[in-house]
Protein backbone atom coordinates (compact mmCIF):
# COMPACT_ATOMS: atom_id res chain seq x y z
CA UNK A 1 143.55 -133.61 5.61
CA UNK A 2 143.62 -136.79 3.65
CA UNK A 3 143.41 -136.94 -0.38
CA UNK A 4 143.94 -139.13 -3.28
CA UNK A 5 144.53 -138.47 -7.08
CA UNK A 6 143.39 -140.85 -9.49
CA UNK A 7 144.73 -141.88 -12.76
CA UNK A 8 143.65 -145.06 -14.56
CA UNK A 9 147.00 -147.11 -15.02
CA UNK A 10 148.03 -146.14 -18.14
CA UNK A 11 147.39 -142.40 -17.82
CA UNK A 12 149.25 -142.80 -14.39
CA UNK A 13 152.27 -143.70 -16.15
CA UNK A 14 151.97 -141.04 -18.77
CA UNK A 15 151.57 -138.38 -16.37
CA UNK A 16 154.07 -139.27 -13.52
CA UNK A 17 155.89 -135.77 -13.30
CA UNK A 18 152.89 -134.22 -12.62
CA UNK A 19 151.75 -136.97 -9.83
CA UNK A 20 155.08 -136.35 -8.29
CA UNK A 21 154.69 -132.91 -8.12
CA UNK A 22 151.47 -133.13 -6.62
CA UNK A 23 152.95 -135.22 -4.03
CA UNK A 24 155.49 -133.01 -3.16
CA UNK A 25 153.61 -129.74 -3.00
CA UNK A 26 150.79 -131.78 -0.45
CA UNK A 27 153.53 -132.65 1.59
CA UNK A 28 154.26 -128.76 1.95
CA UNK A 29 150.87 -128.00 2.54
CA UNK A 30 150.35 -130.90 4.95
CA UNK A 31 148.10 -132.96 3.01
CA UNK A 32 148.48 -136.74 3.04
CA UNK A 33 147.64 -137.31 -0.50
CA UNK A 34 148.36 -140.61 -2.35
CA UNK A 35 147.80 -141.89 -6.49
CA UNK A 36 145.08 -144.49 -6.67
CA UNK A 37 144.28 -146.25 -9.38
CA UNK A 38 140.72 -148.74 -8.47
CA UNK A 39 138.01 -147.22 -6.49
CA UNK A 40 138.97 -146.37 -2.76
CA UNK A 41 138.64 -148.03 0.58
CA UNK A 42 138.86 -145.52 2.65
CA UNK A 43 137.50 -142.56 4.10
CA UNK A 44 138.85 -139.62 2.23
CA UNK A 45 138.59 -135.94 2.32
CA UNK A 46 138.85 -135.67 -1.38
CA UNK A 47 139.77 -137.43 -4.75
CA UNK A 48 141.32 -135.12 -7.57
CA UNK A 49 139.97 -136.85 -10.64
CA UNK A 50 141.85 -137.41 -13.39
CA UNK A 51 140.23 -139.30 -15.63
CA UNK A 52 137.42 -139.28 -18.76
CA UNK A 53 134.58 -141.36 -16.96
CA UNK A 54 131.90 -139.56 -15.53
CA UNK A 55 130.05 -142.51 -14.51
CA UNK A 56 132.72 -143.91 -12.43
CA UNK A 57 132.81 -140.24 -11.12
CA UNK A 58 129.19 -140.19 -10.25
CA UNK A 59 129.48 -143.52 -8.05
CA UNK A 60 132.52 -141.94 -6.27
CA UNK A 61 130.20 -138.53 -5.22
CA UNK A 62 127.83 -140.96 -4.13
CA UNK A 63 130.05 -143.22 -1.94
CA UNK A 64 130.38 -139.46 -0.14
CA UNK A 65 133.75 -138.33 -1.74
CA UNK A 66 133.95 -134.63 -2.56
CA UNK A 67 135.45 -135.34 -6.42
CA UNK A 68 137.31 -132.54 -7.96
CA UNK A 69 135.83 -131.85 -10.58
CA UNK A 70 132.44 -133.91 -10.29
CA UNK A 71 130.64 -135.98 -12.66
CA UNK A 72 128.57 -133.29 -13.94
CA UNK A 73 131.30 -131.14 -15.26
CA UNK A 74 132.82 -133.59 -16.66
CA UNK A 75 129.74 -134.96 -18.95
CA UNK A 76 129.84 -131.59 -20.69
CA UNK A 77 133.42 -131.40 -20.90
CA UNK A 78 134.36 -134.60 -22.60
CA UNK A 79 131.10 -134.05 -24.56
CA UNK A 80 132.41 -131.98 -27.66
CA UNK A 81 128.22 -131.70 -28.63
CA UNK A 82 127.19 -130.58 -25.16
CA UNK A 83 130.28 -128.62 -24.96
CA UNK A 84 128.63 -126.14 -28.59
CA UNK A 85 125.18 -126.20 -26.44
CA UNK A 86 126.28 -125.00 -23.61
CA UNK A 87 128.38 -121.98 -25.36
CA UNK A 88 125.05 -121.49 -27.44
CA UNK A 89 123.09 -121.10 -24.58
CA UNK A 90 125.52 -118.82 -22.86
CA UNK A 91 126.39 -116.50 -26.12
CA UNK A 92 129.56 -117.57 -26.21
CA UNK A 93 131.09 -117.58 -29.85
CA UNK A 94 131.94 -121.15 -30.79
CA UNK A 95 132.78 -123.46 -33.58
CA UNK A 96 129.67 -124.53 -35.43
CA UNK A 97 129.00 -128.29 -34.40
CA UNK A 98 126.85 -130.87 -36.40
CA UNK A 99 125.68 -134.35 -35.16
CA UNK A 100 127.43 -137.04 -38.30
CA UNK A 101 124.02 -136.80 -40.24
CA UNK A 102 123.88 -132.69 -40.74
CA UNK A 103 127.23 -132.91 -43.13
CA UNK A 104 128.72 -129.26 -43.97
CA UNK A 105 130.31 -128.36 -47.26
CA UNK A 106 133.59 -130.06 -47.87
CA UNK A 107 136.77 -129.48 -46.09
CA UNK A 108 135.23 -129.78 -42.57
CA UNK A 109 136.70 -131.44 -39.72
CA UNK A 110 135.64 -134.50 -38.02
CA UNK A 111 135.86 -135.78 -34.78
CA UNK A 112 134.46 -138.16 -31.68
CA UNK A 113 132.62 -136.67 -29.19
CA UNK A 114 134.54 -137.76 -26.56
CA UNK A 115 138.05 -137.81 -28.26
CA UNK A 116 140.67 -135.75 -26.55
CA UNK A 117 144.53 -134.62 -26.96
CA UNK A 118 144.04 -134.67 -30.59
CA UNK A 119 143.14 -137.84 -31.11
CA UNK A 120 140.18 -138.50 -33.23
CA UNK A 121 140.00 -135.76 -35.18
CA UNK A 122 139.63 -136.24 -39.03
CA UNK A 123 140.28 -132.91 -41.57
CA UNK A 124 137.52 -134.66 -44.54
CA UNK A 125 138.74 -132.76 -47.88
CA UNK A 126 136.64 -135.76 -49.83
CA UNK A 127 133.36 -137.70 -50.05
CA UNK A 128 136.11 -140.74 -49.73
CA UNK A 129 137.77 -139.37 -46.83
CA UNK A 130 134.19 -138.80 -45.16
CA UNK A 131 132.50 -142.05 -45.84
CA UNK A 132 136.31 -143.89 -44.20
CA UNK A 133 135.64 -141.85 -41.27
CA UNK A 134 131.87 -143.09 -41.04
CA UNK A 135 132.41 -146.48 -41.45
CA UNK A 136 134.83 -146.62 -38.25
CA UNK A 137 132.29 -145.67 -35.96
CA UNK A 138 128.85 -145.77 -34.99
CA UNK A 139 127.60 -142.01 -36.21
CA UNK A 140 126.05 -141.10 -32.83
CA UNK A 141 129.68 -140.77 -31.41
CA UNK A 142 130.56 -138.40 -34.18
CA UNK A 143 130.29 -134.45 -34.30
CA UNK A 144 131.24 -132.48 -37.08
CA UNK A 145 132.73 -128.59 -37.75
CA UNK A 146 133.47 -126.91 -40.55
CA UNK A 147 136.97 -126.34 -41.12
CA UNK A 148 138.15 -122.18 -40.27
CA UNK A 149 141.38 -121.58 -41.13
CA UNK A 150 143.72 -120.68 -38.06
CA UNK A 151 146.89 -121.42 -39.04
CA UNK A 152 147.09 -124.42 -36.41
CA UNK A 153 147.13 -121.60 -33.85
CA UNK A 154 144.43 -121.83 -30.45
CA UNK A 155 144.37 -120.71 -27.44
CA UNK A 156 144.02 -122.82 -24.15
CA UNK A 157 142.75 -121.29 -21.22
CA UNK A 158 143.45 -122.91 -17.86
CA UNK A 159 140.46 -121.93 -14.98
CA UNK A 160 140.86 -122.83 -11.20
CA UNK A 161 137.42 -122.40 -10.06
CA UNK A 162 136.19 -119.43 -11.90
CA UNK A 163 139.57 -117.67 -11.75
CA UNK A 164 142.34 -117.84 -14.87
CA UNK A 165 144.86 -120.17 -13.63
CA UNK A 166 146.85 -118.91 -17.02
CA UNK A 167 146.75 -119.24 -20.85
CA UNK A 168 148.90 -120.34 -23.55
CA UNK A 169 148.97 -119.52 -26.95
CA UNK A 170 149.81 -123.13 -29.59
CA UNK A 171 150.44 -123.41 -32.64
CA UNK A 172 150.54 -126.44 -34.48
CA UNK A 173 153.31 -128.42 -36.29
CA UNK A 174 154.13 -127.89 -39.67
CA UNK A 175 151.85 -129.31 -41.89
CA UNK A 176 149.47 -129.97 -38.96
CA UNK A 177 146.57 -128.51 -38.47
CA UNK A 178 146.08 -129.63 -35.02
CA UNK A 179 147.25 -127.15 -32.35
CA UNK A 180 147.93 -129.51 -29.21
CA UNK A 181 151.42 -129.31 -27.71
CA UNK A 182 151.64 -132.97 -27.24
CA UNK A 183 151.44 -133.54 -30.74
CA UNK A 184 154.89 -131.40 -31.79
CA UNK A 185 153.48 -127.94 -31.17
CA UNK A 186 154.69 -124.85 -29.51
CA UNK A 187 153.24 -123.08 -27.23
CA UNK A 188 153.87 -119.05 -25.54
CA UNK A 189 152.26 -117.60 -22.51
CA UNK A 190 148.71 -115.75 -23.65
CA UNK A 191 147.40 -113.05 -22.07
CA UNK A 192 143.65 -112.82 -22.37
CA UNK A 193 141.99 -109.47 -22.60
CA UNK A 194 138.33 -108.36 -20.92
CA UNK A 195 136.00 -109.85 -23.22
CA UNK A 196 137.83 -113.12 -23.40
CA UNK A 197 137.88 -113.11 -19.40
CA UNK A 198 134.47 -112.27 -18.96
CA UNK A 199 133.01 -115.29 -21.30
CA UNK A 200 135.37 -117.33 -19.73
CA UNK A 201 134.33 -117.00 -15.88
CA UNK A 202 130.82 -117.25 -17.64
CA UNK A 203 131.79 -121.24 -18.74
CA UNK A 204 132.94 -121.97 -15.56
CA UNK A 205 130.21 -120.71 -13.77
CA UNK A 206 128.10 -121.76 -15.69
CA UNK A 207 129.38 -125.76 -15.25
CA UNK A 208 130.91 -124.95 -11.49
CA UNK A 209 133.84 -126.52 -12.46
CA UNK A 210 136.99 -126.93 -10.66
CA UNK A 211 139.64 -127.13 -12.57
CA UNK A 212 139.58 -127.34 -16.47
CA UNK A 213 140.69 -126.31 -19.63
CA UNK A 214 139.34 -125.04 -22.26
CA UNK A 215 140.39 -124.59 -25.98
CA UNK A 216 139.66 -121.90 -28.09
CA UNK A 217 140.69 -121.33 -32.08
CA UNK A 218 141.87 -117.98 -32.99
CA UNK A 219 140.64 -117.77 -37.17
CA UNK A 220 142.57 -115.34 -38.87
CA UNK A 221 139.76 -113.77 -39.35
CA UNK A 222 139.81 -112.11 -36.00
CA UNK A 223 138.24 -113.36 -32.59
CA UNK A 224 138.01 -116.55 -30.99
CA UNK A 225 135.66 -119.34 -30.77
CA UNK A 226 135.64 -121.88 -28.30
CA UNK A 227 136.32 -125.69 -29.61
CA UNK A 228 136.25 -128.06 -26.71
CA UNK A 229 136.38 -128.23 -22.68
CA UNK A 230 138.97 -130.20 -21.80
CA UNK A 231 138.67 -132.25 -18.12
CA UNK A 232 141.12 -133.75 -16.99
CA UNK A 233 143.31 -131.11 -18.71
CA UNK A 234 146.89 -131.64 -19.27
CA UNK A 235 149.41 -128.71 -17.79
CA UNK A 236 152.51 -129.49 -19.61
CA UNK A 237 152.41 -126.38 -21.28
CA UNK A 238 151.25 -124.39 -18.42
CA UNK A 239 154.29 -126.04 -16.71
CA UNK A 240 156.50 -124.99 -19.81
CA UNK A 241 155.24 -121.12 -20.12
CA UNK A 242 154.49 -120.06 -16.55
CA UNK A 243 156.64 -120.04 -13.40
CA UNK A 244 154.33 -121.76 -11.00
CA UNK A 245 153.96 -125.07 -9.77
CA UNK A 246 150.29 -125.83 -10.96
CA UNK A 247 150.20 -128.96 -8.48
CA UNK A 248 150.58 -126.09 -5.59
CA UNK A 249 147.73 -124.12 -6.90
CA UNK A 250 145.16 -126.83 -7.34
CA UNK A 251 146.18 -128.45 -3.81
CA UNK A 252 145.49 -124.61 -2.10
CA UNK A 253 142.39 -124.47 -3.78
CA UNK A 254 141.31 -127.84 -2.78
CA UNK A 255 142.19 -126.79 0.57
CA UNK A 256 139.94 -123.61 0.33
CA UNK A 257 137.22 -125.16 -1.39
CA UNK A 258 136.93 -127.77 1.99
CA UNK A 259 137.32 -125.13 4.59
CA UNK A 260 134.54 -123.03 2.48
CA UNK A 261 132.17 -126.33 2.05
CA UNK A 262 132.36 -127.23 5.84
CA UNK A 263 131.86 -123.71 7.30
């Protein structure tokens, strides 16, 4: 069997550990897996897709690669919009999402559609702080949500196919009120409970997905609501809270999901 990941350059770099694992661990399975970086020239059995361009993904699938994940999932998952419609359709709770022009009441949070790793995200406690926001970019790439208070605290749920990979509970820096690990956060193994698991398996279902995360903010006033898909999903903290090579998992998978698809 014969594989490639791909990374753009710069996320290559940033992510190296986790390319190197996945090396290894194809090695043990007896995968010949390499990281590209431009578009293959060769036939391939699979590309594992790491990377925010759906478009690029969509040319791939039809060149014939089998993409994990493909294109589809990954225009709702880098989509923060499409991400709310699709939990609204499914009954899933979720954050309330605006498009820029449907402004709730001051403090709300602000962000790009597409932004990810907690970039791009704007807490607006003033019509000042707003209108800065909306004059750095065009208003169809914006979404808004009204701010619930969580004490920087979400959950991130990690799904291989529609099974729970794991979960991780973060919480944010001080004086943050961003969650993400990257960002100075901690993070402590989650375990989710029926409910929780249930709409979960629903999502990925729901999008086929292969392997994804997906963020969801726990307000103190009880519950959780999901926030964002994320695709490609970071597993540093996965890495940090569970004792499991996560490069293993998503290479046996792979491996199952081609002997299922060619039966």
């Amino acid at each position: 069997m014969k594989g490639a990941v791909y990374y753009n350059e710069e996320e290559a770099k940033r992510n190296h550990a986790f390319i190197d694992d996945l090396l290894k661990e194809a090695k043990n399975l007896g995968i010949e897996l390499k990281l590209i970086t431009n578009s293959p020239t060769e036939p391939l059995d699979f590309i594992l897709f790491r990377d925010r361009d759906p478009t690029f993904a969509l040319e791939l699938e039809q060149a014939g690669y089998r993409v994990f994940n493909r294109a589809s999932v990954q225009k709702i998952a880098n989509d923060k919009l499409r991400t709310f419609e699709l939990a609204t359709l499914l009954g899933i709770p979720a954050v309330p999402t605006f498009r820029a022009d449907q402004l709730p009441p001051l403090p709300f949070v602000m962000k790009t559609r597409g932004g990810h790793g907690g970039n791009e995200v704007f807490l607006c406690e003033s019509v000042k702080q707003t209108e800065t926001i909306l004059n750095q970019f065009n208003h169809n790439e914006l979404i808004v949500q009204p701010f619930i208070e969580s004490n920087a605290t979400d959950v991130r749920v990690f799904m291989l196919g529609n099974e729970v990979l794991g979960a991780v509970k973060r919480t944010g820096a001080k004086d943050s009120f961003k969650a993400n690990y990257t960002l100075g956060g901690t993070v402590e193994k989650y375990t989710l409970n029926d409910t929780e698991m249930k709409q979960v398996q629903a999502i990925s279902r729901a999008i086929s997905s292969d392997y994804i995360g997906m963020d969801f903010i726990l307000p103190i006033s009880g519950g959780w609501l999901l926030n964002e898909i994320e695709d490609p999903v970071g597993a540093r903290s996965l890495y940090r809270t569970h004792e499991f090579s996560v490069a293993k998992k998503l290479l046996e998978y792979v491996k199952n999901q081609l002997g299922d698809e060619s039966c």
